[in-house]
Protein backbone atom coordinates (compact mmCIF):
# COMPACT_ATOMS: atom_id res chain seq x y z
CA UNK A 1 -38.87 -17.76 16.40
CA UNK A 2 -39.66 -15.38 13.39
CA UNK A 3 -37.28 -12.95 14.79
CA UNK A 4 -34.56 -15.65 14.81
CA UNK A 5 -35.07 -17.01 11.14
CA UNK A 6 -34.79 -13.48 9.80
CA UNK A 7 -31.86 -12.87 11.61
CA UNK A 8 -30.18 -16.28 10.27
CA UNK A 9 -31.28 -15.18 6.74
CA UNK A 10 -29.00 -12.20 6.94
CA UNK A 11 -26.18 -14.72 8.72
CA UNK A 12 -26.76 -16.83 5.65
CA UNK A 13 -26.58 -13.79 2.95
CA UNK A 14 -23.49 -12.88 3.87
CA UNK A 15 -22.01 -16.27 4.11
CA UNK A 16 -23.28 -16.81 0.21
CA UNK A 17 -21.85 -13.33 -0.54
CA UNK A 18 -18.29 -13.60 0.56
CA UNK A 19 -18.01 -17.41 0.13
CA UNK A 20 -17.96 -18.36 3.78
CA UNK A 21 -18.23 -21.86 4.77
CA UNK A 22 -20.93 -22.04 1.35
CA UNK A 23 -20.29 -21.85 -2.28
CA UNK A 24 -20.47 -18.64 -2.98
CA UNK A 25 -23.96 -17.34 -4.83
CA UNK A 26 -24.19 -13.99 -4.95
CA UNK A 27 -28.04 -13.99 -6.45
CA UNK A 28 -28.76 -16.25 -3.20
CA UNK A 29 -27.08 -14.11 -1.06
CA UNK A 30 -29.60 -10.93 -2.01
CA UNK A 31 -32.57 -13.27 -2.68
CA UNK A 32 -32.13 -14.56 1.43
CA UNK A 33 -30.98 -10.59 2.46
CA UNK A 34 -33.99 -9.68 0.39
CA UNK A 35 -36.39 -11.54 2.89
CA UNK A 36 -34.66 -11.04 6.15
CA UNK A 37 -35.07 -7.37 5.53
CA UNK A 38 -39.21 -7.26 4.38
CA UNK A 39 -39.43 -8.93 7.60
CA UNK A 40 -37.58 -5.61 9.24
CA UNK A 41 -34.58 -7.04 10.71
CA UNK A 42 -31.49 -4.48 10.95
CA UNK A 43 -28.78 -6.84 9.74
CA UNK A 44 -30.66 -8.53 6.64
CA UNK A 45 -31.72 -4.86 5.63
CA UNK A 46 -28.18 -3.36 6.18
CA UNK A 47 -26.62 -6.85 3.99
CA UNK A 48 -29.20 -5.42 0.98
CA UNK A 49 -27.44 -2.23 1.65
CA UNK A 50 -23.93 -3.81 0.76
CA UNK A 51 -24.89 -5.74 -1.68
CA UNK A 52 -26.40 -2.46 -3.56
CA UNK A 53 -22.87 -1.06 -2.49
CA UNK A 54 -20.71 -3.02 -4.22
CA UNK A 55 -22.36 -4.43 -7.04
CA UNK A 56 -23.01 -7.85 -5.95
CA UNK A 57 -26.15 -9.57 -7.24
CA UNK A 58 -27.50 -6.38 -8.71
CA UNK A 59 -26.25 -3.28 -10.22
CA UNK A 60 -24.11 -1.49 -8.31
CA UNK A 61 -26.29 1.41 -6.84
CA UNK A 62 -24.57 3.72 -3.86
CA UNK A 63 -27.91 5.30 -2.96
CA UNK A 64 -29.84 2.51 -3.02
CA UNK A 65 -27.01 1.50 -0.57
CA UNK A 66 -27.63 4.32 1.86
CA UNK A 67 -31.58 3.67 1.75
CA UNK A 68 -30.85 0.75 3.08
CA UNK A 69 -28.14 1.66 5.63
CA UNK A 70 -30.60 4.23 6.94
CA UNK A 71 -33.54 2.34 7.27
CA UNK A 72 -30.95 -0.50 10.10
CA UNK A 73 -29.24 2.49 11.41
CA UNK A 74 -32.43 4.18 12.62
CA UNK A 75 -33.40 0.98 14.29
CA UNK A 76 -30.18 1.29 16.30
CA UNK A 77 -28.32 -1.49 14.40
CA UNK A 78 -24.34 -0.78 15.19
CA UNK A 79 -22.75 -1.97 12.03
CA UNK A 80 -25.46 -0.25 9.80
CA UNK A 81 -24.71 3.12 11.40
CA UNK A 82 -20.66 2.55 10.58
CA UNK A 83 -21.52 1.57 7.60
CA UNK A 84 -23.77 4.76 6.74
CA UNK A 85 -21.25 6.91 8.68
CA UNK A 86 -18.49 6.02 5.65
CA UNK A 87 -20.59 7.08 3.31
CA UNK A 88 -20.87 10.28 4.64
CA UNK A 89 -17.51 10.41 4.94
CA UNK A 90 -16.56 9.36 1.65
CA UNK A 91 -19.46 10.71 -0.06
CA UNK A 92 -20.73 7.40 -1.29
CA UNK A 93 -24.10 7.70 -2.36
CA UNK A 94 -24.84 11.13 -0.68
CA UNK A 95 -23.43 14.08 -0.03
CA UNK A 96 -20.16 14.55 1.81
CA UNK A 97 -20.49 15.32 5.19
CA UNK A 98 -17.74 14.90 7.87
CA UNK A 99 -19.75 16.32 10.41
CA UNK A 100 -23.21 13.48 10.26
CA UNK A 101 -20.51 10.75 9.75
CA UNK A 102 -19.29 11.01 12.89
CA UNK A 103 -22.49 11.70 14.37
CA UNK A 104 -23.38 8.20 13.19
CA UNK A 105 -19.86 6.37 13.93
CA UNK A 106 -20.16 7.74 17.85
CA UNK A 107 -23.51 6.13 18.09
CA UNK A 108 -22.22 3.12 16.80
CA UNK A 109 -19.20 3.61 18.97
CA UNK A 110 -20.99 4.38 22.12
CA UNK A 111 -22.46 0.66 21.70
CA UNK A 112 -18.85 -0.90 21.71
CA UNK A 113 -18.47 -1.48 17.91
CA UNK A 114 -15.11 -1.96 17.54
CA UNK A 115 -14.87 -1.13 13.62
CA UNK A 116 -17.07 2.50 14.69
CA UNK A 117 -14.28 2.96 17.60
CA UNK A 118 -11.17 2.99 15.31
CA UNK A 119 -12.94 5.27 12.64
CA UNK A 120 -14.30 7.16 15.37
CA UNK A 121 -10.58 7.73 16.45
CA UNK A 122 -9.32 8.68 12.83
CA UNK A 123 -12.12 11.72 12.36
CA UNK A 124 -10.51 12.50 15.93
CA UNK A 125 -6.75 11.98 15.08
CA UNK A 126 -7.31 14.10 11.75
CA UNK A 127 -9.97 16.39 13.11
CA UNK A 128 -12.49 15.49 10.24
CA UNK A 129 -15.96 16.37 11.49
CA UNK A 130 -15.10 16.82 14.94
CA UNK A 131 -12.13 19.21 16.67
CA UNK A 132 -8.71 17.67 16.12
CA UNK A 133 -8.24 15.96 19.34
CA UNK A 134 -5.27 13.75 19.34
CA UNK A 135 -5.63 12.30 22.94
CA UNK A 136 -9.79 11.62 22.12
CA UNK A 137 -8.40 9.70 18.75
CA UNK A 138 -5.84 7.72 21.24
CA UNK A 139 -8.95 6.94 23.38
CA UNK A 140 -11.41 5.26 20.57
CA UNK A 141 -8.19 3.58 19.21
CA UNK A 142 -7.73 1.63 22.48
CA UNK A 143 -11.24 0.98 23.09
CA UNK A 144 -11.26 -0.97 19.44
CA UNK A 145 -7.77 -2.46 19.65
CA UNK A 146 -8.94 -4.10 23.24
CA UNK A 147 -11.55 -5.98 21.26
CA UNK A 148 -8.97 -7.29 18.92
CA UNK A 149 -9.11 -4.59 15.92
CA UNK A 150 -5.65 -5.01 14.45
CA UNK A 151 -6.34 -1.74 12.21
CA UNK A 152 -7.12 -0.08 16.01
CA UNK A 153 -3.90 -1.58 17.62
CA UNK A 154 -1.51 -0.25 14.75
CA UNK A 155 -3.17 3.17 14.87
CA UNK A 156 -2.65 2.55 18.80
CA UNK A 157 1.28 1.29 18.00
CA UNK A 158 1.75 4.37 15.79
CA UNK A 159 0.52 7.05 18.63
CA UNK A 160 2.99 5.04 21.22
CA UNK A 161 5.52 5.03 19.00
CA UNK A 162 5.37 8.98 17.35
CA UNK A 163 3.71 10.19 21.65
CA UNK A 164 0.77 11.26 19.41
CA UNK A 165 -2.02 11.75 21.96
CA UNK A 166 -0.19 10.08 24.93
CA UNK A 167 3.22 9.48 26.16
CA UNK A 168 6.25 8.57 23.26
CA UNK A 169 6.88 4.91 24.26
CA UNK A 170 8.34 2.44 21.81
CA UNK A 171 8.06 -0.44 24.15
CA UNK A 172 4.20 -0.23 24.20
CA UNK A 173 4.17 0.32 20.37
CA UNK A 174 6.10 -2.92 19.52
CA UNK A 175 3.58 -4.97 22.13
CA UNK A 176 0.60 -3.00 20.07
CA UNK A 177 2.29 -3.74 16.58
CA UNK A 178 2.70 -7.11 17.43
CA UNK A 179 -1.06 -7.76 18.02
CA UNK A 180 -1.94 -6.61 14.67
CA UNK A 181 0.78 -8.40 13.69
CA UNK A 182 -0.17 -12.21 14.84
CA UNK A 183 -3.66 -11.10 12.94
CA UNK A 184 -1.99 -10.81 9.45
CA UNK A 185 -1.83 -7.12 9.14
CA UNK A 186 0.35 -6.56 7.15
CA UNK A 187 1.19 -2.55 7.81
CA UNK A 188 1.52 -3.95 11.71
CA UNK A 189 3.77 -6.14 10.59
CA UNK A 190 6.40 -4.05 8.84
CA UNK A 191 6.28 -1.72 11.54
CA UNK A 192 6.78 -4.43 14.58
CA UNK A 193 10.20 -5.30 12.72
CA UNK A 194 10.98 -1.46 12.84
CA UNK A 195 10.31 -0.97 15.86
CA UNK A 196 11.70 -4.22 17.56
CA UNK A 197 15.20 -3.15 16.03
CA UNK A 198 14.63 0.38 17.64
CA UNK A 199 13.74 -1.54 20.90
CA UNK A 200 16.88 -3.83 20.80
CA UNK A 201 19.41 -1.44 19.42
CA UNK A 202 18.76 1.70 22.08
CA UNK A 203 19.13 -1.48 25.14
CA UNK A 204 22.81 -1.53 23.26
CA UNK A 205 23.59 1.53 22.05
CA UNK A 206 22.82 4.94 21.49
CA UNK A 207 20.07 6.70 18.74
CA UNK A 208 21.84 6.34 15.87
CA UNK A 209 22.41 3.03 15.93
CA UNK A 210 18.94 2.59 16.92
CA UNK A 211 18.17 4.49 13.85
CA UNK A 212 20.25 2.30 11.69
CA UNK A 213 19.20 -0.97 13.32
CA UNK A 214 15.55 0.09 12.45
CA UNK A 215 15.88 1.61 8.75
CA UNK A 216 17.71 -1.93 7.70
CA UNK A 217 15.32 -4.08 9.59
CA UNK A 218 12.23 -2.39 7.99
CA UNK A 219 13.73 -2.48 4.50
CA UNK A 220 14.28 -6.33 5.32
CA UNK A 221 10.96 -6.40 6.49
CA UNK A 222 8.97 -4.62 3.35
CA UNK A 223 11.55 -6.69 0.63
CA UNK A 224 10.35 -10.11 1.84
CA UNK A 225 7.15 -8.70 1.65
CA UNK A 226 7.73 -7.63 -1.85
CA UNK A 227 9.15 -10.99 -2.97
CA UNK A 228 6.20 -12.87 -1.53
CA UNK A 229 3.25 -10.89 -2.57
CA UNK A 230 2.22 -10.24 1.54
CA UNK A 231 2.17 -6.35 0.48
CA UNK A 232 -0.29 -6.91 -2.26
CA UNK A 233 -3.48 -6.53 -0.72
CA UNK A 234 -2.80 -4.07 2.38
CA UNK A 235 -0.39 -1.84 0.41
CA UNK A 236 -1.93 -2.16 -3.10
CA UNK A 237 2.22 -3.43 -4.00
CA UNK A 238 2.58 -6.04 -6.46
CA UNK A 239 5.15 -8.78 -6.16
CA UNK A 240 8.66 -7.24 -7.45
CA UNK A 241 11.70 -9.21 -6.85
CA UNK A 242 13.97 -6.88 -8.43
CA UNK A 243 12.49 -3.82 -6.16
CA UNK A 244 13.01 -6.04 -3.14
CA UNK A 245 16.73 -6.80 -4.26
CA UNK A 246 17.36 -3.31 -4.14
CA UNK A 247 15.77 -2.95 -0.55
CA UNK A 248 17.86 -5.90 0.38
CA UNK A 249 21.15 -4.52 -0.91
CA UNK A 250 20.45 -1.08 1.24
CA UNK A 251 19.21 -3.26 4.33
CA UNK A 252 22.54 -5.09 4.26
CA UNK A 253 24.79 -2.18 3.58
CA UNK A 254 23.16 -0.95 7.30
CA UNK A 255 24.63 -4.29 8.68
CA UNK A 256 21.51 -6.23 8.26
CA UNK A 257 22.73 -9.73 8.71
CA UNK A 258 19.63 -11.48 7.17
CA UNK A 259 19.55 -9.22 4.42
CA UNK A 260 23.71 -9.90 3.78
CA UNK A 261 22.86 -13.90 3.99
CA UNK A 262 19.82 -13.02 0.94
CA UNK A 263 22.43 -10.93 -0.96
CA UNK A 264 24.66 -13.06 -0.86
CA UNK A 265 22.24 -16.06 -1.66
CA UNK A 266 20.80 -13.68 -4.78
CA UNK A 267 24.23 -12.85 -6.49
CA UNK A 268 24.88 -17.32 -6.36
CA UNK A 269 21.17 -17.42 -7.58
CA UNK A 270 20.69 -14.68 -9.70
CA UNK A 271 17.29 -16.33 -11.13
CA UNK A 272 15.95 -16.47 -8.05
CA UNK A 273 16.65 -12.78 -6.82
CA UNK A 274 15.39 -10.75 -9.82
């Protein structure tokens, strides 16, 4: 059907925008958005809106970007109301306004869009737009992070961990960390080794050593990260071996055993460690 082809145009935009399973092309990418939104369909109008956003195919434009967002967003289109709902956050292309972005992220949350959920839950956690509600923030966190939003399960982790919004339970926050984790996120993942020491130490010992276990294990944790690049793109970190040495060194001096075994392996390969 008509409805159908328009729809697959805007599939097909994005797939020539970001490189997906197709060369990427971003002057394709518009010209097929382009279409799929004359013809009125949500998605191909809100992928014109993106593509004005960041530059891609034509001059960057921010509110040429919210035109567009608008125009799917009043037709009830989830993603195009998240989408307009950071710009009113961030003041991208209008003016700033905590207040209408949440306004739009609840209506896209309130039709189960994950991504809408979890931002939904940070205007809540910080009380940007809305009354600071820490147990509503814990709320639109879980409803995201049971679709699979790793940025929604470490939020979720961080609550159980801190008893922000719900009970203090560092059992819950490990199982939540570890979700993100398995997806690649790399702040989840950090934190899971943190908070898997905690876990394992207070089963053996008392706080402090708890404490201990998890200050070494997370300075483990971000110095592989460091050496390997992981950090780069979640954390904005570039690659440092000799930053990560250090963070070994302290990791070890807390009884870290891996971090000992790459000390020890760095001062025998001093090439290789700095």
């Amino acid at each position: 059907s008509d409805s159908e082809d328009l729809v697959g145009k805007a599939v097909l935009a994005k797939a020539y925008r970001k490189g997906e399973g197709v060369k990427k092309d971003v002057d394709e990418a518009l010209r097929l958005a382009r279409e799929s939104a004359a013809g009125g369909e949500a998605s191909g109008q809100r992928e014109v809106g993106h593509c004005y956003r960041l530059g891609s195919g034509v001059e960057k434009d921010e509110e040429r970007a919210v035109e567009w967002y608008r125009r799917a967003a009043e037709q009830g289109y989830a993603v195009a109301q998240t989408s307009l709902g950071y710009c009113y956050r961030h003041g991208s292309g209008v003016e700033k306004d905590e207040e209408r972005a949440v306004e739009w992220y609840r209506r896209a949350a309130e039709q189960g869009y994950a991504v809408a959920q979890n931002n939904l839950g940070v205007c809540y956690g910080s009380g940007s737009g809305v009354e600071q509600d820490s147990a509503q923030a814990v709320e639109w966190y879980r409803r995201a992070a049971e679709q699979g939003h790793a940025i929604a399960q470490c939020n979720l982790a961080l609550c159980s961990e801190y008893g922000i919004g719900m009970e203090k339970d560092a059992v819950q926050a490990l199982e939540w960390y570890q979700r993100a984790a398995a997806q690649g996120y790399a702040k989840a993942q950090v934190s899971a080794v943190r908070v898997k020491a905690v876990v394992e130490a207070a089963t053996r010992g008392g706080d402090a050593e708890a404490e201990v276990a998890a200050s070494a294990a997370e300075m483990y944790a971000i110095a592989i990260g460091l050496r390997s690049g992981a950090m780069a793109e979640q954390f904005g970190w570039a690659a440092s071996k000799k930053a990560a040495a250090v963070l070994l060194q302290r990791a070890a001096e807390r009884g870290h055993v891996q971090a000992m075994a790459w000390t020890a392996y760095c001062s025998l390969f001093p090439e290789e460690g700095g």
